[in-house]
Protein backbone atom coordinates (compact mmCIF):
# COMPACT_ATOMS: atom_id res chain seq x y z
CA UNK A 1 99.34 54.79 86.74
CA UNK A 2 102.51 56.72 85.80
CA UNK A 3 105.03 55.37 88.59
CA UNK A 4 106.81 59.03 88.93
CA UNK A 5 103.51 60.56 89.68
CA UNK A 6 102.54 57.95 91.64
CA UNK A 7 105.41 58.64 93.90
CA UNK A 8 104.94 62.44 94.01
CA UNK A 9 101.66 62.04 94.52
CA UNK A 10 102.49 59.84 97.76
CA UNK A 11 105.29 62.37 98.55
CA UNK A 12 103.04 65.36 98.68
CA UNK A 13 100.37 63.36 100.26
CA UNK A 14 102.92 62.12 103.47
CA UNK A 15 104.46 65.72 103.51
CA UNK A 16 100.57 67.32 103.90
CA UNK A 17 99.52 64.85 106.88
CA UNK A 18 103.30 65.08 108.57
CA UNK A 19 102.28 69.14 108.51
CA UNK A 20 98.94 68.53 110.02
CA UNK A 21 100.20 66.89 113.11
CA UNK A 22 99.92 63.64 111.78
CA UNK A 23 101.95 60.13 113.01
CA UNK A 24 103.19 58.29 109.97
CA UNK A 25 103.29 54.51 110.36
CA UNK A 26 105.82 53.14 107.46
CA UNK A 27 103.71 49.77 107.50
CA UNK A 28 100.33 51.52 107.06
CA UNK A 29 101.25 53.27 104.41
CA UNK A 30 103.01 50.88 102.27
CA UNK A 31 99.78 49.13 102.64
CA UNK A 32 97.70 51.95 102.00
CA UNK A 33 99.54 53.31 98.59
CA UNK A 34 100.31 49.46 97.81
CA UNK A 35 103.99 49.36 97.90
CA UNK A 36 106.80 48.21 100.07
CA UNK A 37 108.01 49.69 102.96
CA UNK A 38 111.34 50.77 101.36
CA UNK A 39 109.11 53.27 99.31
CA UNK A 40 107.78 54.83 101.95
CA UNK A 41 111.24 55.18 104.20
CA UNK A 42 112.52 56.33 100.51
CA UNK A 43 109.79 59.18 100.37
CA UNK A 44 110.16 60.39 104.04
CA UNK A 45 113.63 60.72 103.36
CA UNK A 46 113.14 62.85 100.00
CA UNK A 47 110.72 64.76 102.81
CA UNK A 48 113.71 65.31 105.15
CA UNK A 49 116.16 66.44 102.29
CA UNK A 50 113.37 68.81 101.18
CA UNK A 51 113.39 70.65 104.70
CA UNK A 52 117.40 70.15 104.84
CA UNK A 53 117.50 72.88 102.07
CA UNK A 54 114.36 74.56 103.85
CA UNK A 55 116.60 75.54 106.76
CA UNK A 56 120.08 76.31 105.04
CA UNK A 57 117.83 78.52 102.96
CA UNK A 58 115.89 79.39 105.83
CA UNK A 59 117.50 79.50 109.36
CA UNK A 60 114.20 80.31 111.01
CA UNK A 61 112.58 76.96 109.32
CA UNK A 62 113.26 74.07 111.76
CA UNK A 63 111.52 71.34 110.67
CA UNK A 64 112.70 67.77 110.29
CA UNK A 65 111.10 63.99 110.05
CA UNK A 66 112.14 61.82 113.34
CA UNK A 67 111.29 58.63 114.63
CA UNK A 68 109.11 58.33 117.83
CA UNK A 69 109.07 55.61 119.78
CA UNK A 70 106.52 56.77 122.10
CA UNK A 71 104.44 56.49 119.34
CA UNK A 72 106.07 54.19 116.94
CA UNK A 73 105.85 56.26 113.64
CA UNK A 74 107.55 59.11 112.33
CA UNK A 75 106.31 62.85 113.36
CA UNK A 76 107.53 65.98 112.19
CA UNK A 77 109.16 68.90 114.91
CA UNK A 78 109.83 71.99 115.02
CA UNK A 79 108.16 75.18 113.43
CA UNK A 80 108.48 77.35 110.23
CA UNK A 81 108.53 80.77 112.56
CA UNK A 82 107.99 82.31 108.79
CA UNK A 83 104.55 81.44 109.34
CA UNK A 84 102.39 83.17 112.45
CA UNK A 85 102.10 80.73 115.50
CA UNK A 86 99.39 80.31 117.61
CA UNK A 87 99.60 83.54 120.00
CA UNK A 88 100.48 85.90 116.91
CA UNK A 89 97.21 84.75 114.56
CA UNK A 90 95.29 85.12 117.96
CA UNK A 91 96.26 88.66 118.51
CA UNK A 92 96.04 89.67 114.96
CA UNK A 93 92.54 88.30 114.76
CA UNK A 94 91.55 89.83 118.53
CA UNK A 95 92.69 93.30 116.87
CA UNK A 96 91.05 92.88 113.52
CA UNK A 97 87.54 92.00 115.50
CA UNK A 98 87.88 94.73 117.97
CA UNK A 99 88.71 97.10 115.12
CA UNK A 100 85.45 96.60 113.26
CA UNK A 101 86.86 98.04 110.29
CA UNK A 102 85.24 95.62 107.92
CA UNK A 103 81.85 94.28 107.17
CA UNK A 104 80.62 91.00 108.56
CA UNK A 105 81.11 89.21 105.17
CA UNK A 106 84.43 90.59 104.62
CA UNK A 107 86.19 90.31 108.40
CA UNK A 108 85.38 86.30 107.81
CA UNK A 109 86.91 85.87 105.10
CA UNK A 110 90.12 87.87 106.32
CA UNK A 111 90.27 85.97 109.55
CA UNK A 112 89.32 82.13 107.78
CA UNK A 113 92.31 82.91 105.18
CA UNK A 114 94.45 84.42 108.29
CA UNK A 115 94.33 81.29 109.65
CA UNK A 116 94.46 78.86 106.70
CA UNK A 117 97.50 80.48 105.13
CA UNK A 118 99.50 81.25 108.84
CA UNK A 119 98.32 78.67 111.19
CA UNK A 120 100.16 74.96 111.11
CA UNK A 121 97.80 72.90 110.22
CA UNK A 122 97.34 70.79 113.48
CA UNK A 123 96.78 74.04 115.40
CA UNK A 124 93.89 75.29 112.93
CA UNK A 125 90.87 73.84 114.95
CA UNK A 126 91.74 75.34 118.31
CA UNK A 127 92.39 78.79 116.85
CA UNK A 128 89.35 78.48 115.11
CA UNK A 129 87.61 77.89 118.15
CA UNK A 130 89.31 80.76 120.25
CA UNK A 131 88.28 83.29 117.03
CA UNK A 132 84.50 81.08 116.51
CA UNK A 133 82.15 83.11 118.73
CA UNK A 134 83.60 86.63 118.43
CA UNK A 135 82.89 85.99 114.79
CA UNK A 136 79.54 85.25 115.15
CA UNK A 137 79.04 88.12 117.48
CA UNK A 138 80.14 90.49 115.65
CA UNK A 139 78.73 93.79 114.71
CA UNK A 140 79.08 96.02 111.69
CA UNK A 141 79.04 99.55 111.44
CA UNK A 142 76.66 101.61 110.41
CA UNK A 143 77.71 102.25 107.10
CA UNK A 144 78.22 98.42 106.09
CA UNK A 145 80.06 99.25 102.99
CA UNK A 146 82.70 97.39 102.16
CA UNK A 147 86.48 98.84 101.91
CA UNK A 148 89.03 96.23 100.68
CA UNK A 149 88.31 97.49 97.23
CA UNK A 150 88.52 100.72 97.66
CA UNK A 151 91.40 100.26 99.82
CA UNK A 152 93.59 98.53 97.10
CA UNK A 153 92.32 101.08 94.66
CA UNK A 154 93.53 104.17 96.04
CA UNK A 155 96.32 102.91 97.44
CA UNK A 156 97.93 102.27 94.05
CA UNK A 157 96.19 105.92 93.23
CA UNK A 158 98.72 106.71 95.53
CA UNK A 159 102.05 105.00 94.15
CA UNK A 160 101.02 106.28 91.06
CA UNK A 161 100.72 110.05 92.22
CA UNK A 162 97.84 110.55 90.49
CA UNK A 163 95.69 113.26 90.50
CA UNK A 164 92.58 112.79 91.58
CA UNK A 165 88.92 113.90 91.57
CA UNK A 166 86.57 112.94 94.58
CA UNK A 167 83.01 112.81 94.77
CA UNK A 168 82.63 113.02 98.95
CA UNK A 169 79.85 112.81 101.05
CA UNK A 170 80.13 115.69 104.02
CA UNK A 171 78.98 114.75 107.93
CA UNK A 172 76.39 117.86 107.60
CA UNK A 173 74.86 116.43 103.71
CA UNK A 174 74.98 112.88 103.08
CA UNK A 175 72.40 113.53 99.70
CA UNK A 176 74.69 115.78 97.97
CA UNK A 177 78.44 114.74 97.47
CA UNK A 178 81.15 117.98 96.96
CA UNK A 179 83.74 117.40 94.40
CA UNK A 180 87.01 118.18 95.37
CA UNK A 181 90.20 117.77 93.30
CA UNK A 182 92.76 116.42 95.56
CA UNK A 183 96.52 114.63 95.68
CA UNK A 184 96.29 111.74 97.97
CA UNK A 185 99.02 111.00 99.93
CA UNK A 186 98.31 108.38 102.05
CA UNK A 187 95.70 106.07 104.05
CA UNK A 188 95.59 106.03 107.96
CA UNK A 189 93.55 104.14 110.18
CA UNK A 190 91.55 105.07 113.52
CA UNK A 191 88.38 104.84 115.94
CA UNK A 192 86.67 102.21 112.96
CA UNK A 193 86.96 103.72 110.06
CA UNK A 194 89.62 103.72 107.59
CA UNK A 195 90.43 107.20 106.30
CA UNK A 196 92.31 109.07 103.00
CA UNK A 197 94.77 111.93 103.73
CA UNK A 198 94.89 114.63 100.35
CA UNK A 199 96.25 117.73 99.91
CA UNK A 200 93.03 119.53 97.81
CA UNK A 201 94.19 122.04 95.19
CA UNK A 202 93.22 124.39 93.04
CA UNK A 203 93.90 125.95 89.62
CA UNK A 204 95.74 129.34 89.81
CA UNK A 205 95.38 132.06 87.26
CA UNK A 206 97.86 130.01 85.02
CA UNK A 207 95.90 127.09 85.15
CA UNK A 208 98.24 125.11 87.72
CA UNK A 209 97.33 123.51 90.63
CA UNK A 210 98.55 124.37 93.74
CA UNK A 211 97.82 123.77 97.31
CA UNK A 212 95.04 125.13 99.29
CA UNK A 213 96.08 124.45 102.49
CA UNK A 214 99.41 123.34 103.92
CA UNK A 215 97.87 120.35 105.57
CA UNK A 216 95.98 117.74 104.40
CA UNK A 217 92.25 116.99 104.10
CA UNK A 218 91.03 114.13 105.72
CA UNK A 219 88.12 112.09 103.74
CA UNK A 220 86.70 108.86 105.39
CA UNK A 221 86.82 106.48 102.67
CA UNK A 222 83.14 104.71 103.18
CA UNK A 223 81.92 108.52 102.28
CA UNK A 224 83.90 108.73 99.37
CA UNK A 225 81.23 107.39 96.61
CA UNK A 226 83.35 107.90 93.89
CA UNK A 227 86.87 108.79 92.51
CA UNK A 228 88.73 109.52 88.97
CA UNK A 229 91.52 110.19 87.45
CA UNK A 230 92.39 113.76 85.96
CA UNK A 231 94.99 112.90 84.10
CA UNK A 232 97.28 114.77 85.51
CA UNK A 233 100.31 113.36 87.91
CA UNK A 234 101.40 115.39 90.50
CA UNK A 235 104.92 115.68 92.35
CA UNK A 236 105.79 116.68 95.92
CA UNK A 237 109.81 117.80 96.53
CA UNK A 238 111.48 114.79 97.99
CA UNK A 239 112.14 117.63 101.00
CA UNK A 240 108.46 118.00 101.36
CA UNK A 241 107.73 114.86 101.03
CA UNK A 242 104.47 113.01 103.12
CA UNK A 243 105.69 111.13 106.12
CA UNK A 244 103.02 109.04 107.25
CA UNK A 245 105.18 107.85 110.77
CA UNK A 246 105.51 111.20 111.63
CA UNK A 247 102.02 112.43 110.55
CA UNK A 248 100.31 110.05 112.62
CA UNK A 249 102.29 110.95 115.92
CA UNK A 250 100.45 113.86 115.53
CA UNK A 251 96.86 113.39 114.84
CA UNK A 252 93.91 112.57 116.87
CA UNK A 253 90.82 111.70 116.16
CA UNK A 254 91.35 112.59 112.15
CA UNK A 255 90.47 115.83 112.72
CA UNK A 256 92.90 118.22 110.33
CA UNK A 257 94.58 121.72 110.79
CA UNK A 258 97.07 123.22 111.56
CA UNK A 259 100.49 121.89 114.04
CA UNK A 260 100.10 122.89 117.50
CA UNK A 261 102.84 122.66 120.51
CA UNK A 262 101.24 122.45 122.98
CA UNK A 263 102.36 122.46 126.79
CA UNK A 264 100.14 121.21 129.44
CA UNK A 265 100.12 120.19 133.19
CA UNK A 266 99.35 116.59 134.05
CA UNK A 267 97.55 115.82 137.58
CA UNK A 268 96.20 112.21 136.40
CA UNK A 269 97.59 108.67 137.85
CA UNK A 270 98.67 107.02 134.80
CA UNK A 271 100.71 109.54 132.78
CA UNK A 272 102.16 106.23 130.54
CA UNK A 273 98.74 106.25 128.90
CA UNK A 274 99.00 110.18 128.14
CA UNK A 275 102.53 109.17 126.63
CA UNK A 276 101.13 106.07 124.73
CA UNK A 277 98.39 108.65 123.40
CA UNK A 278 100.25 111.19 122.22
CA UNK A 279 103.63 109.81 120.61
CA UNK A 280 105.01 113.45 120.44
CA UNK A 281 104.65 114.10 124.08
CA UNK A 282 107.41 114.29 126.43
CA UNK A 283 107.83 115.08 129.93
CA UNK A 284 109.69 118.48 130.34
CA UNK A 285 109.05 119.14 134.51
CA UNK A 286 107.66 117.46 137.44
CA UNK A 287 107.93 120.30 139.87
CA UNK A 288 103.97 121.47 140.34
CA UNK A 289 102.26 118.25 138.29
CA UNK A 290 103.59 116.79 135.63
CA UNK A 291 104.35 119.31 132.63
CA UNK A 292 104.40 117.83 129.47
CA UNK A 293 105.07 119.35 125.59
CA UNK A 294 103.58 117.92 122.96
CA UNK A 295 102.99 118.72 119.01
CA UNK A 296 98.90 117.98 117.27
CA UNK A 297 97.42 119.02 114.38
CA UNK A 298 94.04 120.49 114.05
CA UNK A 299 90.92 120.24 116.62
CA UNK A 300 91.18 116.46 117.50
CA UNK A 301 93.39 117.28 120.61
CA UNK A 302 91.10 119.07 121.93
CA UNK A 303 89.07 116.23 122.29
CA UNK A 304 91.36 114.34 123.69
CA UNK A 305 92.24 117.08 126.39
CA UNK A 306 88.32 117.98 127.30
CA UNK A 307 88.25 114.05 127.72
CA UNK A 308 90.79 113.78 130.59
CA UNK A 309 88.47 116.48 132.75
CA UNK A 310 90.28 118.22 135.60
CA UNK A 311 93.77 116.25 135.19
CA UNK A 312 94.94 118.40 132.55
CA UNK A 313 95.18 122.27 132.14
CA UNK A 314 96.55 123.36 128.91
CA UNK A 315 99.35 125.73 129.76
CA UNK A 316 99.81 127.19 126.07
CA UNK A 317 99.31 128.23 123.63
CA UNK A 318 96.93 131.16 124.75
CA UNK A 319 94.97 131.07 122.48
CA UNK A 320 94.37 126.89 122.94
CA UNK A 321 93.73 127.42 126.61
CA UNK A 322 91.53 130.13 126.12
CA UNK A 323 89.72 127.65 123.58
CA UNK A 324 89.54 124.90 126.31
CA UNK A 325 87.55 127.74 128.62
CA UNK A 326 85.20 128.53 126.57
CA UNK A 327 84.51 124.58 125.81
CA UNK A 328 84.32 124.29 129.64
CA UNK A 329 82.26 126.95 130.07
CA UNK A 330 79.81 125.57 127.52
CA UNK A 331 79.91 122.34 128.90
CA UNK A 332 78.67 123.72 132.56
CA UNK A 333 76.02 125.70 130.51
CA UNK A 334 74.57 122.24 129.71
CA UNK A 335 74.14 121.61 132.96
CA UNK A 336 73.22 124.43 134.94
């Protein structure tokens, strides 16, 4: 055997166990490999020079190859924070479960990669464990199709500002997709499903498209069976520009229209979860209740409010509040 590869070989292979938690024992390896001991103290200190330029390169890696003498070998210390530790994979995997955004097949291999690419190796097994039974518990939704592709696909639809036509599946006819002709903007997530924001436009008498509304559509992308390019690109004024931060403040439940301001009083016990809900609220008074402003597009904060039952009374607009009456006076209907 080549001796240089023989000696990278042994490198690699002492720098892989030294990652996994392993103790190296210079004796046992010169007699594993067949070499001296000199070798081996040789390659652990080509190790340690490799993570000396880790961490002037890196200030966050702090890694390095000491001696133990609890435990008579050499162990590596210290963390690459570059990577996720332990707590981090754990929540990220908690919120991808509880999310149920993907399919069964597809959240597995998300989470097994998660935690072969993040985790340090000696810490693999016991996240693994933590993560094992939610995995096998989990349930898909309904729709079971799978997203990733689609995901990746329109989001460089996106970059690309291309113009795009949709073949969409409505709520009220799930036989017959509409066509629509739309410029996406962006891709938000909420409540399970993963969703694609587009302004829809049509051709005016000069044959250019414009705008129907002034807001966008909202298309949930396991309904969308099919997209294509026009051809066409499409531009929007860097003043007029999407802003997905400040879009999302504002919407609830995907549900699209128009921007309200709203102003409602608050007679709940926890009006930090009414703030943490609605990113655009702020409190204005606390004189009779708690009176708080806020700004929402279309219908979905009205769901919200109906949900929170006789702690909130919508203040104004009129014409909301008069809305919210006639929602409560259906409701009592029901149950008269």
């Amino acid at each position: 055997m080549n001796t240089r590869l023989s000696k990278n070989n042994r490198t690699l292979d002492l720098y892989t166990r030294f990652c996994s938690g392993k103790v190296i024992h210079k004796a046992e390896e010169a007699e594993r490999f067949g070499v001296d001991a000199r070798s081996i103290q040789r390659d652990i200190d080509d190790i340690r020079a490799f993570l000396d330029e880790c961490a002037v390169t890196e200030s966050s890696d702090t890694r390095q190859i000491i001696y133990d003498r609890r435990k008579k070998g050499f162990v590596m210390t210290g963390n690459d924070s570059r990577l996720m530790d332990n707590s981090e994979i754990l929540a990220v995997s908690k919120i991808l479960l509880e999310s149920r955004a993907f399919s069964k097949r597809e959240i597995t291999s998300i989470l097994d990669k998660l935690v072969l690419g993040c985790v340090p190796r000696k810490n693999m097994k016991l996240v693994s464990d933590l993560i094992a039974n939610e995995k096998y518990h989990y349930v898909e939704l309904c729709h079971k199709s799978y997203q990733k592709e689609k995901l990746w696909g329109l989001g460089t639809q996106i970059r690309q500002h291309n113009l795009l036509e949709l073949a969409y599946y409505r709520q009220t006819d799930k036989r017959n997709p509409v066509k629509r002709t739309v410029c996406p903007v962006a891709i938000l997530f909420s409540e399970y499903y993963f969703y694609l924001h587009a302004y829809i436009v049509e051709k005016n008498e000069q044959g250019v498209y414009e705008k129907k509304y002034d807001y966008p559509a909202i298309f949930r992308l396991d309904r969308i069976k099919s997209y294509k390019e026009t051809g066409e690109k499409f531009e929007i004024p860097y003043a007029g520009r999407f802003e997905e931060g400040e879009y999302r403040k504002r919407i609830q439940f995907m549900y699209a229209g128009d921007l309200l301001r709203l102003q409602f009083r608050y007679t709940g016990e926890n009006v930090e979860a009414v703030l943490d809900r609605l990113p655009t609220a702020k409190v204005i008074s606390e004189e009779s209740g708690i009176i708080i402003e806020a700004e929402a597009y279309g219908q979905g904060i009205l769901m919200w409010l109906l949900s929170q039952g006789a702690a909130v009374e919508v203040l104004r607009p009129e014409s909301v509040r008069q809305e919210m009456k006639e929602k409560v006076q259906e409701i009592v209907r029901l149950y008269s």
